[in-house]
C-alpha atoms as a PDB file:
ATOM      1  CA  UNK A   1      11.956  11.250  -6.115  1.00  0.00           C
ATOM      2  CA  UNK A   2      14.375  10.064  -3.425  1.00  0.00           C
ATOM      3  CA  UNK A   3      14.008  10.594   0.133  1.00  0.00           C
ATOM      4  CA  UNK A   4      13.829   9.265   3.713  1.00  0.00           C
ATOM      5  CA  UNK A   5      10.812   7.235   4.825  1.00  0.00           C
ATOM      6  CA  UNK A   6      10.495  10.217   7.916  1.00  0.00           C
ATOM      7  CA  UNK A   7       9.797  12.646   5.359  1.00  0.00           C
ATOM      8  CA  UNK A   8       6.238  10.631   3.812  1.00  0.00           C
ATOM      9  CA  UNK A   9       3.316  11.468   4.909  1.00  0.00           C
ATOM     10  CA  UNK A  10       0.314   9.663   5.764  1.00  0.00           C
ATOM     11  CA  UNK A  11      -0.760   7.277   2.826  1.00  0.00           C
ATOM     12  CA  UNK A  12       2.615   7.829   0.406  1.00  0.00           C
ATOM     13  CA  UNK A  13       4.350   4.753  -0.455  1.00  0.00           C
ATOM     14  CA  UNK A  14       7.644   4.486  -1.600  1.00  0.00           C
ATOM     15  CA  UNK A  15      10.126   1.770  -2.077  1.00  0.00           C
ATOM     16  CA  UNK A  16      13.357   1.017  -0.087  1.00  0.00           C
ATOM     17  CA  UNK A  17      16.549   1.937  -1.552  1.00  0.00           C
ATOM     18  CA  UNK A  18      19.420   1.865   1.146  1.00  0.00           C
ATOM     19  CA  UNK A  19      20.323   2.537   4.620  1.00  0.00           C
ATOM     20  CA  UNK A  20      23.329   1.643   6.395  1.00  0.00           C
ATOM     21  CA  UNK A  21      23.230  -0.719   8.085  1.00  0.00           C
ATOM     22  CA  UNK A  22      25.361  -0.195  10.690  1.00  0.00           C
ATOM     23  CA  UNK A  23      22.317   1.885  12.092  1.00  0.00           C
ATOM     24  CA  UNK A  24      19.380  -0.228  11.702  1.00  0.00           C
ATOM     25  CA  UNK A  25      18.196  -2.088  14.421  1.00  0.00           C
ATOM     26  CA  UNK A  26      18.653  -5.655  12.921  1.00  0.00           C
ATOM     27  CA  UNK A  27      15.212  -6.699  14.183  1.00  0.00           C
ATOM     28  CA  UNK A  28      14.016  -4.177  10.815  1.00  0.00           C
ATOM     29  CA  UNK A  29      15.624  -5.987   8.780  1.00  0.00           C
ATOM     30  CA  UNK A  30      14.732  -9.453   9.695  1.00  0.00           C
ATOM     31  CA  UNK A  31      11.159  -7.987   9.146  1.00  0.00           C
ATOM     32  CA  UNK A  32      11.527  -7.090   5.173  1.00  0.00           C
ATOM     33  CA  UNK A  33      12.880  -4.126   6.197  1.00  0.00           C
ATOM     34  CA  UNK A  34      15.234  -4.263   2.589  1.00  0.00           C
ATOM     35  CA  UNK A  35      15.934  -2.631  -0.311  1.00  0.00           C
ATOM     36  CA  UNK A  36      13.745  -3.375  -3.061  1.00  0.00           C
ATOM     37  CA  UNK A  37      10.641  -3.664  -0.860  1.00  0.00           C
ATOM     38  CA  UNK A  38       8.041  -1.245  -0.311  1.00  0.00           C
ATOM     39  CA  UNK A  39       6.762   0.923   2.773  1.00  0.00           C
ATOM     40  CA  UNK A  40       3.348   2.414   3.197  1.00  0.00           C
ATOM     41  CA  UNK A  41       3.432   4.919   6.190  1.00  0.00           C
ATOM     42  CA  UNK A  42      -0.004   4.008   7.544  1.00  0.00           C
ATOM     43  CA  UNK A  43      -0.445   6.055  10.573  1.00  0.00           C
ATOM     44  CA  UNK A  44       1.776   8.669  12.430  1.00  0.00           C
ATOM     45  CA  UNK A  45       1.188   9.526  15.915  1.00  0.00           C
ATOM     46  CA  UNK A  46      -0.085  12.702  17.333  1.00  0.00           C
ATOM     47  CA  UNK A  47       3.405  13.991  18.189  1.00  0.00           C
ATOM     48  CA  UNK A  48       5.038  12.566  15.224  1.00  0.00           C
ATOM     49  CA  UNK A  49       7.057   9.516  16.619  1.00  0.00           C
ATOM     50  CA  UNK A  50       6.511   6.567  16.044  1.00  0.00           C
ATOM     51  CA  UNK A  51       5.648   6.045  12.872  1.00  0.00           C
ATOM     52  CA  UNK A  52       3.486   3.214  12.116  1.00  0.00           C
ATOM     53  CA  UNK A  53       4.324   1.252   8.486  1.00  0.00           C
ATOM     54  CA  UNK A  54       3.264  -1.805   6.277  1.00  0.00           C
ATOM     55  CA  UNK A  55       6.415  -3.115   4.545  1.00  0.00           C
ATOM     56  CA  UNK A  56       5.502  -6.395   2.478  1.00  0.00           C
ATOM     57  CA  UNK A  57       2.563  -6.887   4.457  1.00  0.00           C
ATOM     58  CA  UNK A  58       4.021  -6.301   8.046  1.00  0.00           C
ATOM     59  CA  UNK A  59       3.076  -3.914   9.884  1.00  0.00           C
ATOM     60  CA  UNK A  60       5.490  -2.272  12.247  1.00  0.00           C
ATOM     61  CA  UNK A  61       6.505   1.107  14.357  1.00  0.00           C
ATOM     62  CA  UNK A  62       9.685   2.738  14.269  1.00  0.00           C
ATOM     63  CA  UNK A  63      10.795   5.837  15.442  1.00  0.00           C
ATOM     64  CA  UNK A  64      11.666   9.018  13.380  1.00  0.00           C
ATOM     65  CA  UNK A  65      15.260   9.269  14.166  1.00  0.00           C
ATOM     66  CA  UNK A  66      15.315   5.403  12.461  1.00  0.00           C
ATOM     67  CA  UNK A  67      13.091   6.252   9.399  1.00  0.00           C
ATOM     68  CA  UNK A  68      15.300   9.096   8.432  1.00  0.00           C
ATOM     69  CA  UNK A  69      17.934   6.637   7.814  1.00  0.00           C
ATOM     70  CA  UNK A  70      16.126   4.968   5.159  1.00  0.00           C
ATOM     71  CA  UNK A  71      16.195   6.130   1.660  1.00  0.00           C
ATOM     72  CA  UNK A  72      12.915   5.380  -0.453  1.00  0.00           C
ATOM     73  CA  UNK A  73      11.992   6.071  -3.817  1.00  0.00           C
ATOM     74  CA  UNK A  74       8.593   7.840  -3.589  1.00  0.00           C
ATOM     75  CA  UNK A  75       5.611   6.437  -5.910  1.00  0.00           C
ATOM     76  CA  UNK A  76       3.956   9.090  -8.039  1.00  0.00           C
END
């Protein structure tokens, strides 16, 4: 199922699809922040931004207006 990483909850994985990249902050993408790899949302703070992910083993925070501009494919 397709959908933005914002929309996972605690513990799904999916893997990256596309975003544009005209909105990503570049510093995400020089992290593995591509499609192809895949995102773990790991921990989501108390008032729901940021989120805190693993993609490709490195761990990072981004904020939920970011994450809904990335579209993952969800693993079952």
């Amino acid at each position: 199922m397709q959908t933005t990483i914002d929309k996972l909850q605690k513990g799904q994985k999916g893997t990256i699809i596309s975003f544009d990249i005209e909105m990503i902050p570049l510093k995400l993408i020089e992290m593995g922040c591509l499609p192809e790899n895949e995102v773990e949302v790991v921990q989501i703070a108390p008032l729901g931004d940021p989120m805190y992910l693993t993609i490709n083993d490195t761990s990072l925070a981004i904020r939920k207006e970011i994450a809904s501009r990335i579209f993952v494919e969800t693993h079952p």
